[in-house]
PDB file of N, CA and C in Angstrom:
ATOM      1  N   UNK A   1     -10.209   1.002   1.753  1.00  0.00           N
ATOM      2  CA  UNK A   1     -10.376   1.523   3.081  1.00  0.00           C
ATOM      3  C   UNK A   1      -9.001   1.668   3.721  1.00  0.00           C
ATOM      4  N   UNK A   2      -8.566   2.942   4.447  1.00  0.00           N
ATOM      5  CA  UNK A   2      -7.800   3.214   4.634  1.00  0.00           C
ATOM      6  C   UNK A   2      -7.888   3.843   6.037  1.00  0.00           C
ATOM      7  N   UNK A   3      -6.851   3.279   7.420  1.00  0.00           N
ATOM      8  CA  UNK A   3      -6.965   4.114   8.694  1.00  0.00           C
ATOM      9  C   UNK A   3      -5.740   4.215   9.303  1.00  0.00           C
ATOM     10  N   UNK A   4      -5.559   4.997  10.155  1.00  0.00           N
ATOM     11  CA  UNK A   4      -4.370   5.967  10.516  1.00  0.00           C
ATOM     12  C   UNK A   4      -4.415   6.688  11.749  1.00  0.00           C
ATOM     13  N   UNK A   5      -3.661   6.268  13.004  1.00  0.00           N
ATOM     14  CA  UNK A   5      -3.897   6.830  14.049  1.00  0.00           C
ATOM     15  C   UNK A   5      -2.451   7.367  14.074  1.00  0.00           C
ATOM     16  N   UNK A   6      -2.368   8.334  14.346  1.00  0.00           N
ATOM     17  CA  UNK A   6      -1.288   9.238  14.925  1.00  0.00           C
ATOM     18  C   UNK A   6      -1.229  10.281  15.838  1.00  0.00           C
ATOM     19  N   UNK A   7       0.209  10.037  16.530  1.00  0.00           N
ATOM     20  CA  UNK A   7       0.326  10.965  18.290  1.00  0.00           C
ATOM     21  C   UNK A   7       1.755  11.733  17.788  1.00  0.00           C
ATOM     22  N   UNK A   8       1.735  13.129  18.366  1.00  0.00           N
ATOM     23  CA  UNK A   8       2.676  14.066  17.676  1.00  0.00           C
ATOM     24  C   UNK A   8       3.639  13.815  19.430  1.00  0.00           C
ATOM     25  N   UNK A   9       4.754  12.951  19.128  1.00  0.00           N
ATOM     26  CA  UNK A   9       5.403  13.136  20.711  1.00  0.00           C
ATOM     27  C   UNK A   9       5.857  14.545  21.125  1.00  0.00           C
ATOM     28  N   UNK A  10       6.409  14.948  20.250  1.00  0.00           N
ATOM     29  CA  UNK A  10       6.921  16.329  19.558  1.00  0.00           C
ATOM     30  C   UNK A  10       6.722  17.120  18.922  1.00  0.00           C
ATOM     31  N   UNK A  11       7.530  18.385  18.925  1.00  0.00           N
ATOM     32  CA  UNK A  11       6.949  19.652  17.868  1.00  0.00           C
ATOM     33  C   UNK A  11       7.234  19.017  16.437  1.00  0.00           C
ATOM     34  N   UNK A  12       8.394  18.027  16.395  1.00  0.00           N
ATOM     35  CA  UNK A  12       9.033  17.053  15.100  1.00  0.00           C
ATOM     36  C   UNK A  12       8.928  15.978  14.672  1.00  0.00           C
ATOM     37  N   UNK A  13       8.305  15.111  15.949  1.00  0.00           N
ATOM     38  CA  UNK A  13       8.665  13.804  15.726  1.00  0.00           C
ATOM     39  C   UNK A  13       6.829  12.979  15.724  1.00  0.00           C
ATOM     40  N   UNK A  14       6.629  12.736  15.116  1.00  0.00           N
ATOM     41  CA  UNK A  14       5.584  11.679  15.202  1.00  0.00           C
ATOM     42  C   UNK A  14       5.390  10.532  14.776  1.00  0.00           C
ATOM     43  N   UNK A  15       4.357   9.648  15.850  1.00  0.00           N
ATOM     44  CA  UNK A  15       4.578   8.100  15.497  1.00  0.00           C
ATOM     45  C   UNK A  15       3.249   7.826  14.995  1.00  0.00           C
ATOM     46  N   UNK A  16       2.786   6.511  13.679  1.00  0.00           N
ATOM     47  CA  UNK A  16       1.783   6.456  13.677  1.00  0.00           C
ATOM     48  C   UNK A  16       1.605   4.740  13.411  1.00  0.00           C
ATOM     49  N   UNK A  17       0.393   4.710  13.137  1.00  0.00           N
ATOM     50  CA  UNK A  17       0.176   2.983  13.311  1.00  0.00           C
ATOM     51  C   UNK A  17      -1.435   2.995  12.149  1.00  0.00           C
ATOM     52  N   UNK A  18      -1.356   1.673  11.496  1.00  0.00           N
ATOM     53  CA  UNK A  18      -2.538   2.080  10.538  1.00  0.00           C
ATOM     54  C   UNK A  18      -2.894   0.882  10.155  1.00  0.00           C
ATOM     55  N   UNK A  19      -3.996   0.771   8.565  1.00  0.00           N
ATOM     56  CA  UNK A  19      -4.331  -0.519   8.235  1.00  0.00           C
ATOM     57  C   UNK A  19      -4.242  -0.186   6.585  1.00  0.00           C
ATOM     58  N   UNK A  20      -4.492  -0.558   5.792  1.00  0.00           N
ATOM     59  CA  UNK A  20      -4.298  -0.134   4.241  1.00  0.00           C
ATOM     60  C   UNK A  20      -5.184  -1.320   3.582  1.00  0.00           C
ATOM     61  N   UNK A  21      -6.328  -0.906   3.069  1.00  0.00           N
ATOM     62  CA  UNK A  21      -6.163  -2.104   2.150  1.00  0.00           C
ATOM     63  C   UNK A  21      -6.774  -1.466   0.718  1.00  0.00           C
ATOM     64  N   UNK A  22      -5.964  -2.290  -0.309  1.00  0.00           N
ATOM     65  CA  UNK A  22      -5.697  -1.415  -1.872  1.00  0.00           C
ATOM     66  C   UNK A  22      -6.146  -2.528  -2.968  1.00  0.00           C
ATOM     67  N   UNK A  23      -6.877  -1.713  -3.374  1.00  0.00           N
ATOM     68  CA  UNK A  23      -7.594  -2.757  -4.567  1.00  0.00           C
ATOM     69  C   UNK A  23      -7.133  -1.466  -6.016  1.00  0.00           C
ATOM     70  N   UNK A  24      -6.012  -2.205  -7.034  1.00  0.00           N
ATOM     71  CA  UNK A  24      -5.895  -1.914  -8.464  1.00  0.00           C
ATOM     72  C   UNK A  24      -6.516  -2.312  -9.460  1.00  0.00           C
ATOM     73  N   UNK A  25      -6.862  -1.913 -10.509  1.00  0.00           N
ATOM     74  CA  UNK A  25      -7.088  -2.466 -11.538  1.00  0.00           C
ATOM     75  C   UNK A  25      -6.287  -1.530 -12.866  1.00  0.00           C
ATOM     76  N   UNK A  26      -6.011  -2.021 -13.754  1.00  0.00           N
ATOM     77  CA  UNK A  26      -5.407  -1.803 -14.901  1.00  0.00           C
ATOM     78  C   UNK A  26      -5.660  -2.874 -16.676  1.00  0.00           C
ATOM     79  N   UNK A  27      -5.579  -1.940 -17.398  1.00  0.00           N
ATOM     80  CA  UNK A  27      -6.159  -2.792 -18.583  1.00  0.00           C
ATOM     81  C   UNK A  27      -5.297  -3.006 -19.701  1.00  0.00           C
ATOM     82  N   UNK A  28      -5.230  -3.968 -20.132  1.00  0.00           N
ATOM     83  CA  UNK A  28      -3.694  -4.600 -20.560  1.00  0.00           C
ATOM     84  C   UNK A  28      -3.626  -4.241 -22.329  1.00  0.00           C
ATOM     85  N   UNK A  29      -2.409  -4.179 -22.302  1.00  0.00           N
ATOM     86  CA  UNK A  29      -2.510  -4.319 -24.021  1.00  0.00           C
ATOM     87  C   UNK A  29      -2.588  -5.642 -24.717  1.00  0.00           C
ATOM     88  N   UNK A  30      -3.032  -6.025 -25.600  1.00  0.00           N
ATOM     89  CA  UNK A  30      -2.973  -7.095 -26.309  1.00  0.00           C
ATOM     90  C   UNK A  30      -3.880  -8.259 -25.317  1.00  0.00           C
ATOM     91  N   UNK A  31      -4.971  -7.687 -25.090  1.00  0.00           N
ATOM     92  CA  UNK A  31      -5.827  -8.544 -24.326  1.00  0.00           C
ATOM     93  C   UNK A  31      -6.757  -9.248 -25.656  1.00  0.00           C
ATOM     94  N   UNK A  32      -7.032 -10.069 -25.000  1.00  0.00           N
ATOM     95  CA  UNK A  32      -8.439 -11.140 -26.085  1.00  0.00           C
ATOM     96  C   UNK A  32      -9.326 -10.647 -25.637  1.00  0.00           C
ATOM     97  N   UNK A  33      -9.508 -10.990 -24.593  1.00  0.00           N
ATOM     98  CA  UNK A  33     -11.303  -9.992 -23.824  1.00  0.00           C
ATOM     99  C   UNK A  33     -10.867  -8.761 -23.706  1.00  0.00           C
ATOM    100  N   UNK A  34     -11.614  -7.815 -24.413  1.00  0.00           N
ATOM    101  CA  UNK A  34     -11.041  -6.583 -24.659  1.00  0.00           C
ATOM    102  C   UNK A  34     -11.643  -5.679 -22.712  1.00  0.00           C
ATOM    103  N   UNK A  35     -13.411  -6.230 -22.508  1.00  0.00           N
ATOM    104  CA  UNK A  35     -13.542  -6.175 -20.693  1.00  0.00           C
ATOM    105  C   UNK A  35     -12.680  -6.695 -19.930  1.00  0.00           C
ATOM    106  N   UNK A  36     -11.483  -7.359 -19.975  1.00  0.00           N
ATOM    107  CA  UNK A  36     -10.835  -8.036 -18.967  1.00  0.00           C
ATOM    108  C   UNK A  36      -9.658  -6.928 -18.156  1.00  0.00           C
ATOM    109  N   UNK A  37      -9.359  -7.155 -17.220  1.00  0.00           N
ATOM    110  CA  UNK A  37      -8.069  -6.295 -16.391  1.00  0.00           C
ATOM    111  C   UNK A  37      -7.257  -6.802 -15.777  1.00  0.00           C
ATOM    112  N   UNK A  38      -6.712  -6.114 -15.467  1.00  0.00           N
ATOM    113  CA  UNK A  38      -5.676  -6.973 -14.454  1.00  0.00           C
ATOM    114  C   UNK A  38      -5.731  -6.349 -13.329  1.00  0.00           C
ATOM    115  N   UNK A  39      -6.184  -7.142 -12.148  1.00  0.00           N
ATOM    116  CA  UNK A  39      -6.700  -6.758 -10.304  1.00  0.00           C
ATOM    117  C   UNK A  39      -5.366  -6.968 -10.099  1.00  0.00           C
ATOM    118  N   UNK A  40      -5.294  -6.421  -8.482  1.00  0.00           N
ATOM    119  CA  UNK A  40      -4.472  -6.546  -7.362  1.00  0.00           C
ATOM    120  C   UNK A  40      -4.795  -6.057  -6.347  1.00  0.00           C
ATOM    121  N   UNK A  41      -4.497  -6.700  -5.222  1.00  0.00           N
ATOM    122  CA  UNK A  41      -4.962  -6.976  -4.290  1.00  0.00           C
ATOM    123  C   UNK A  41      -4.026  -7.050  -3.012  1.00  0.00           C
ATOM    124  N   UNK A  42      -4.130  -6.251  -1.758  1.00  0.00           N
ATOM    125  CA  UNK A  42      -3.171  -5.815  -0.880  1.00  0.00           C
ATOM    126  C   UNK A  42      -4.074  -5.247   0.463  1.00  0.00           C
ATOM    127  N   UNK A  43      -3.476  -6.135   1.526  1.00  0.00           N
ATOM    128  CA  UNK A  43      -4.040  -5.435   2.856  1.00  0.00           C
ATOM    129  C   UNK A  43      -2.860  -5.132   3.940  1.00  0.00           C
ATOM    130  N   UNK A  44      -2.603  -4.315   4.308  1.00  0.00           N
ATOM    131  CA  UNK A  44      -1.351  -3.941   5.291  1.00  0.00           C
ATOM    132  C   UNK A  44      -1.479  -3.210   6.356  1.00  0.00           C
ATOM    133  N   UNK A  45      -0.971  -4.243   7.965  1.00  0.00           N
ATOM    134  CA  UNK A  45      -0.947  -3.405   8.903  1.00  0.00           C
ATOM    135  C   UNK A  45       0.362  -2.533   9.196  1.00  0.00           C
ATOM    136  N   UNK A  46       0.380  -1.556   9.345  1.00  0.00           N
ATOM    137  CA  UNK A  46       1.758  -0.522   9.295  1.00  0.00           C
ATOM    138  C   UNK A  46       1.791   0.073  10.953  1.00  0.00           C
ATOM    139  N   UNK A  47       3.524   0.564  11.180  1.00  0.00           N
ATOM    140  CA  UNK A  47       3.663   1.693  12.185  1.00  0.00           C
ATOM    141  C   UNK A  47       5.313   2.197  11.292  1.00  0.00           C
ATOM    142  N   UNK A  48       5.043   3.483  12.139  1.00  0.00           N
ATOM    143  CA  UNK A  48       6.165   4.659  11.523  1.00  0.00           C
ATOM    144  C   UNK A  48       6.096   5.662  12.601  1.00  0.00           C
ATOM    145  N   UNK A  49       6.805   6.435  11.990  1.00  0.00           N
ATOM    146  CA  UNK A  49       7.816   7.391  13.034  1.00  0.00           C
ATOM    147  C   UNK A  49       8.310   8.298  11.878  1.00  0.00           C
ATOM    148  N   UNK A  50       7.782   9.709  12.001  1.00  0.00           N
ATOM    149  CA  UNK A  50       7.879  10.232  10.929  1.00  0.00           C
ATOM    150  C   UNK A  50       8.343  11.836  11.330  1.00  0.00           C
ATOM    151  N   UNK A  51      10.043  12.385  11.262  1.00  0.00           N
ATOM    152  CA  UNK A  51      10.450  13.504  11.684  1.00  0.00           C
ATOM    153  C   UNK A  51      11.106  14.400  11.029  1.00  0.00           C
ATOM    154  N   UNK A  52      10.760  15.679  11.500  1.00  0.00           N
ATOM    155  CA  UNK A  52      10.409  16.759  10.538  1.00  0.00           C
ATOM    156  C   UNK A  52      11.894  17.312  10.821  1.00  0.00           C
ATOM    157  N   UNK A  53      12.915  17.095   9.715  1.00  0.00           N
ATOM    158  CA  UNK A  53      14.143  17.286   9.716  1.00  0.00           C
ATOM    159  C   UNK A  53      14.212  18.704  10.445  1.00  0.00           C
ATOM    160  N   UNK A  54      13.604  19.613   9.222  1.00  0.00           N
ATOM    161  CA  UNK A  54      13.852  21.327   9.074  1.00  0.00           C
ATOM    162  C   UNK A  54      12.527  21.332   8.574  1.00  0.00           C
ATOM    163  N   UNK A  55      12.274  22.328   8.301  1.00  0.00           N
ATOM    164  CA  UNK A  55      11.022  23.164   7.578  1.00  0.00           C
ATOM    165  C   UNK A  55      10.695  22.480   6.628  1.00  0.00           C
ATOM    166  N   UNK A  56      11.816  21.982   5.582  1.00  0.00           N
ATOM    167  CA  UNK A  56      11.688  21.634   4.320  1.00  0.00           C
ATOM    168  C   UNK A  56      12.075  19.843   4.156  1.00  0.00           C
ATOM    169  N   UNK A  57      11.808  19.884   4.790  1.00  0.00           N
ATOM    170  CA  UNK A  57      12.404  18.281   5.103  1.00  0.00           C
ATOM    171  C   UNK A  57      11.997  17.585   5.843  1.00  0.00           C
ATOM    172  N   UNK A  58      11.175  15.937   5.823  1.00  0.00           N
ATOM    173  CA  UNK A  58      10.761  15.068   6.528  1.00  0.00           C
ATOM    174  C   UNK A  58      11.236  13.507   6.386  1.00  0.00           C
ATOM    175  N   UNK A  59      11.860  12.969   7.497  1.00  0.00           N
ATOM    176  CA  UNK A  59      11.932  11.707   7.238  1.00  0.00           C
ATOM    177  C   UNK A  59      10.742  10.730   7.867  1.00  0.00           C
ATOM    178  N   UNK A  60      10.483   9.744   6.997  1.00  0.00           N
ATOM    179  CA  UNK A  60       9.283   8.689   7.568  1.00  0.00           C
ATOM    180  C   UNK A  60      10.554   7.189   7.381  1.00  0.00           C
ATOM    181  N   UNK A  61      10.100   6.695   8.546  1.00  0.00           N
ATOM    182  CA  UNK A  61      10.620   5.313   9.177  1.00  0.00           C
ATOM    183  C   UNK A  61       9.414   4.435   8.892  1.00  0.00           C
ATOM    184  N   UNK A  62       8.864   3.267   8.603  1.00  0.00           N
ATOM    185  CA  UNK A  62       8.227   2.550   8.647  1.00  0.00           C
ATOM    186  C   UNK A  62       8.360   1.053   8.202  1.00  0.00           C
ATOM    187  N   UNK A  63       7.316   0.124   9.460  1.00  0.00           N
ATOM    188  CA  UNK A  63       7.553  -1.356   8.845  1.00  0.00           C
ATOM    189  C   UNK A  63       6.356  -1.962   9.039  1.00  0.00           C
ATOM    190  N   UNK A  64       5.928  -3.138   8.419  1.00  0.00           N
ATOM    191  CA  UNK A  64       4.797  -3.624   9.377  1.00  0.00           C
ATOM    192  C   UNK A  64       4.592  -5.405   8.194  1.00  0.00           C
ATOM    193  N   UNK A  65       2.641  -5.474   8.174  1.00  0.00           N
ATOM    194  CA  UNK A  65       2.964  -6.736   7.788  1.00  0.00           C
ATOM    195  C   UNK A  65       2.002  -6.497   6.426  1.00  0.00           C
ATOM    196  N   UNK A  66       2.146  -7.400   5.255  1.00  0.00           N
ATOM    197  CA  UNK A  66       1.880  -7.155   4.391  1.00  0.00           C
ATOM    198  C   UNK A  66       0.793  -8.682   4.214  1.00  0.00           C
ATOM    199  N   UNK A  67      -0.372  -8.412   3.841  1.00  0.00           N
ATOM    200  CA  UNK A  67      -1.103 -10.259   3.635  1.00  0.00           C
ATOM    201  C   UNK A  67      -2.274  -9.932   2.858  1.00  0.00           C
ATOM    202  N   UNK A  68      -3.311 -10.864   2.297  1.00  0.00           N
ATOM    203  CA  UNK A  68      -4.151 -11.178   1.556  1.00  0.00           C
ATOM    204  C   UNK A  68      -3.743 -10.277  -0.005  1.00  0.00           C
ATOM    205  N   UNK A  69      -2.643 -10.351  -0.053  1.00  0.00           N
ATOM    206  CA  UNK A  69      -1.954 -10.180  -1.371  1.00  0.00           C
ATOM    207  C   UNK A  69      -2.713 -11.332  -2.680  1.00  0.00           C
ATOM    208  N   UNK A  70      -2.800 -10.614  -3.609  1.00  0.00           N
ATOM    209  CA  UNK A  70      -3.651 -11.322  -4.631  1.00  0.00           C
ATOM    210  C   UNK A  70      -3.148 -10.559  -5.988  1.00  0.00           C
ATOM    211  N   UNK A  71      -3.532 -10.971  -7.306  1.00  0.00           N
ATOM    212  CA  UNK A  71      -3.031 -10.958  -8.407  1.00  0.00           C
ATOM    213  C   UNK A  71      -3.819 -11.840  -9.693  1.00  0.00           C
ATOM    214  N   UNK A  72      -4.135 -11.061 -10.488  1.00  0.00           N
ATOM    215  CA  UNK A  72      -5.300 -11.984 -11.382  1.00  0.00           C
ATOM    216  C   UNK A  72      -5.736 -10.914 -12.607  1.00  0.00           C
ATOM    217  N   UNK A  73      -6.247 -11.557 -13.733  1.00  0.00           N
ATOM    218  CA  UNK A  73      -7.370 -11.517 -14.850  1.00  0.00           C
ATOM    219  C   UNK A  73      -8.469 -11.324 -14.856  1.00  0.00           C
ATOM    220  N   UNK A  74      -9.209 -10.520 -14.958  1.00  0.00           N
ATOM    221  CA  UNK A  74     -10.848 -10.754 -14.880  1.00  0.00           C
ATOM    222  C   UNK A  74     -11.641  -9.359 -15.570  1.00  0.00           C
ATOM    223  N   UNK A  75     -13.053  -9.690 -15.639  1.00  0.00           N
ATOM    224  CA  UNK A  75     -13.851  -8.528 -15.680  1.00  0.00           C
ATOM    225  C   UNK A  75     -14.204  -8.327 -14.573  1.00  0.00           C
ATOM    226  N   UNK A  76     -14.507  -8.212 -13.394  1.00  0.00           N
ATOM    227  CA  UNK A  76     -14.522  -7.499 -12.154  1.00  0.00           C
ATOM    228  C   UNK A  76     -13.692  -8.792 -11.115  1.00  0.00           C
ATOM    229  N   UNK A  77     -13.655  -7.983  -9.952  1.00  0.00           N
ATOM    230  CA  UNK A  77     -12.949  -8.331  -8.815  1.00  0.00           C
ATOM    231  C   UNK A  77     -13.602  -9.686  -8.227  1.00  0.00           C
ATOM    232  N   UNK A  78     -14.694 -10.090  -8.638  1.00  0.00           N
ATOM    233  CA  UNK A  78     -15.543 -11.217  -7.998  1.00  0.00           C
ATOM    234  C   UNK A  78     -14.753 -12.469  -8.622  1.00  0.00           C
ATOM    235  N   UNK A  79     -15.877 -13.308  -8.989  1.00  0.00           N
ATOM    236  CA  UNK A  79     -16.360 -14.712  -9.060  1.00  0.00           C
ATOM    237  C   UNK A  79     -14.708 -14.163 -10.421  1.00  0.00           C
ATOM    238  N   UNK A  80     -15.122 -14.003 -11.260  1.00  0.00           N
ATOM    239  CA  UNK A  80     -14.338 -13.844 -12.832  1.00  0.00           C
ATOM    240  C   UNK A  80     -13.157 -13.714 -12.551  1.00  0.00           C
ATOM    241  N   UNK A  81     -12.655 -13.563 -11.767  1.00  0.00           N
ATOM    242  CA  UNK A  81     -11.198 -13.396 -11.897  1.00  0.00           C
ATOM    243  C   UNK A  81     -10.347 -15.191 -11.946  1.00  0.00           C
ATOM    244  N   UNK A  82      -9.540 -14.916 -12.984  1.00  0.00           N
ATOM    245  CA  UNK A  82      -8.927 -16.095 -13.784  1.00  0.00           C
ATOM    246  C   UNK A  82      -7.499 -15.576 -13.833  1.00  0.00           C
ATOM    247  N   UNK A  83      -6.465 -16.929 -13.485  1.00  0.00           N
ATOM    248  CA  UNK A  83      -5.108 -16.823 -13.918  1.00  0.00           C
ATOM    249  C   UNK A  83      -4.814 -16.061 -12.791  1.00  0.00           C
ATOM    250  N   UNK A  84      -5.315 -16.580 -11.260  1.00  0.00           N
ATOM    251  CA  UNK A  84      -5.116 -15.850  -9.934  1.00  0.00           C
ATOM    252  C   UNK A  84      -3.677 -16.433  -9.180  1.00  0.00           C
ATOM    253  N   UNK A  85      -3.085 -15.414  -8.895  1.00  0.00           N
ATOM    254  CA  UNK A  85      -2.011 -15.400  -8.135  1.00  0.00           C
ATOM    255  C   UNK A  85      -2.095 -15.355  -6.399  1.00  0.00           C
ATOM    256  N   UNK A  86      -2.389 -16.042  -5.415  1.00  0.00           N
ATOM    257  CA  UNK A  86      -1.708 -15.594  -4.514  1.00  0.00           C
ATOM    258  C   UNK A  86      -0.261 -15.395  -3.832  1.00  0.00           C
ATOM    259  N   UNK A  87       0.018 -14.550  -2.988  1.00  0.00           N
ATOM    260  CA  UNK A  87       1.216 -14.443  -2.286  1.00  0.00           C
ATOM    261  C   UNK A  87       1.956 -14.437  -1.015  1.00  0.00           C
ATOM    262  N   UNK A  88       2.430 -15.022  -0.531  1.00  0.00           N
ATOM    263  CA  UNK A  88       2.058 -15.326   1.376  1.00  0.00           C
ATOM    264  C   UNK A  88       2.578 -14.046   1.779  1.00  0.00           C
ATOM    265  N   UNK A  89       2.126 -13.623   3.131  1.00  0.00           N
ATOM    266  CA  UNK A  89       1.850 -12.916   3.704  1.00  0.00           C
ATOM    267  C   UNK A  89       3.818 -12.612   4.070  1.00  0.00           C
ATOM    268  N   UNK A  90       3.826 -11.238   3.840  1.00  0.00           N
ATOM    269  CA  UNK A  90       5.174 -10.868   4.609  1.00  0.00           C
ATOM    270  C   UNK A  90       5.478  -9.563   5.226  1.00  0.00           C
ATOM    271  N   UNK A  91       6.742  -9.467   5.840  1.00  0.00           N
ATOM    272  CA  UNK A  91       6.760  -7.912   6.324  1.00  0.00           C
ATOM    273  C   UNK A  91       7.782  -7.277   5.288  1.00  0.00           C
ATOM    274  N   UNK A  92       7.465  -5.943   5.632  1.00  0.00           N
ATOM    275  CA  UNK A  92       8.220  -5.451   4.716  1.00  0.00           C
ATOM    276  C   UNK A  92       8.779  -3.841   5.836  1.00  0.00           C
ATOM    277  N   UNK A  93      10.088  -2.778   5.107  1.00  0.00           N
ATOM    278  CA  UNK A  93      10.382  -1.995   5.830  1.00  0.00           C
ATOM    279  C   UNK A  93      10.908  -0.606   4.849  1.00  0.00           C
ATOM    280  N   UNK A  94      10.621   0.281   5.285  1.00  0.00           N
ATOM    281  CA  UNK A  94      10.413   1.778   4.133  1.00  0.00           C
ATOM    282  C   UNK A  94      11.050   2.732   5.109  1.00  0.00           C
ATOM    283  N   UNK A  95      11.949   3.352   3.706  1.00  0.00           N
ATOM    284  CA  UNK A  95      12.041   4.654   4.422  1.00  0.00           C
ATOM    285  C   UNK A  95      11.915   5.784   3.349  1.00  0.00           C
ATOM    286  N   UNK A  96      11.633   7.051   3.834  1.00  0.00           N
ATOM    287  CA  UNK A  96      11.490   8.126   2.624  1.00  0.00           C
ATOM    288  C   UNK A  96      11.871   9.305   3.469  1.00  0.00           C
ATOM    289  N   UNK A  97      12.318   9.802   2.363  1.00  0.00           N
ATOM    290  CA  UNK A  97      12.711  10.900   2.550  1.00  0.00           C
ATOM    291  C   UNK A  97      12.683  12.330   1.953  1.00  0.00           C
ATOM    292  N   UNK A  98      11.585  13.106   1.895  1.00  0.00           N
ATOM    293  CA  UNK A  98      11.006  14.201   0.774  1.00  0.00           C
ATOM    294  C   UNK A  98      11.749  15.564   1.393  1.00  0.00           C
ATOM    295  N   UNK A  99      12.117  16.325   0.222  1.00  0.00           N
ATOM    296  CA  UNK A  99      12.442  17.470   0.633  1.00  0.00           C
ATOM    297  C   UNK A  99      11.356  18.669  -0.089  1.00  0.00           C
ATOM    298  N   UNK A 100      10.935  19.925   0.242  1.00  0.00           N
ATOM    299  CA  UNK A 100      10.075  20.686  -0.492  1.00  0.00           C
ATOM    300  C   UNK A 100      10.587  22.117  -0.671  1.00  0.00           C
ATOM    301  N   UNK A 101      10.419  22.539  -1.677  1.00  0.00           N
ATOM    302  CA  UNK A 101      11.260  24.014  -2.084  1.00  0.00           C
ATOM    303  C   UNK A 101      10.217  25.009  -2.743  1.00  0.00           C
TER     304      UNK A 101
END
């Protein structure tokens, strides 16, 4: 589940504010349980500021907080997950910069 509010201050410049939360899975080589995967687990509140250089060009500013971070083994995301990692909660800060031709 993923949400995203954004206000255009400008013809260039916009700010936005959001929530993220990301569930992976991936399946390993050289596994014993050939059903088993490897989860991850990520929920993040974000804001940014994101301005439109030129035509072809946008920079995004963003920071926010990163928590219920998780990491593990299993056949599904429930009860089974084995060899679980958690990770404390932190902030983190991004910038990007795409150009298009």
């Amino acid at each position: 589940m993923n949400a995203r509010v954004t206000y255009r201050a400008t013809e260039r410049v916009y700010f936005s504010a959001g929530y993220e939360n990301t569930t992976e899975s991936y399946f390993l080589a050289y596994r014993l349980d050939k059903d088993d995967r490897f989860f991850s687990f990520e929920q993040r509140l974000l804001t940014g500021v994101r301005w439109d250089v030129c035509r072809n060009a946008t920079l995004d500013l963003n920071a926010g907080c990163s928590f219920g971070r998780e990491y593990g083994e299993g056949r599904n995301q429930g009860a089974s997950l084995h060899d679980r990692v958690k990770v404390d909660p932190g902030v983190f800060l991004g910038v990007n910069f795409r150009m298009r031709f």
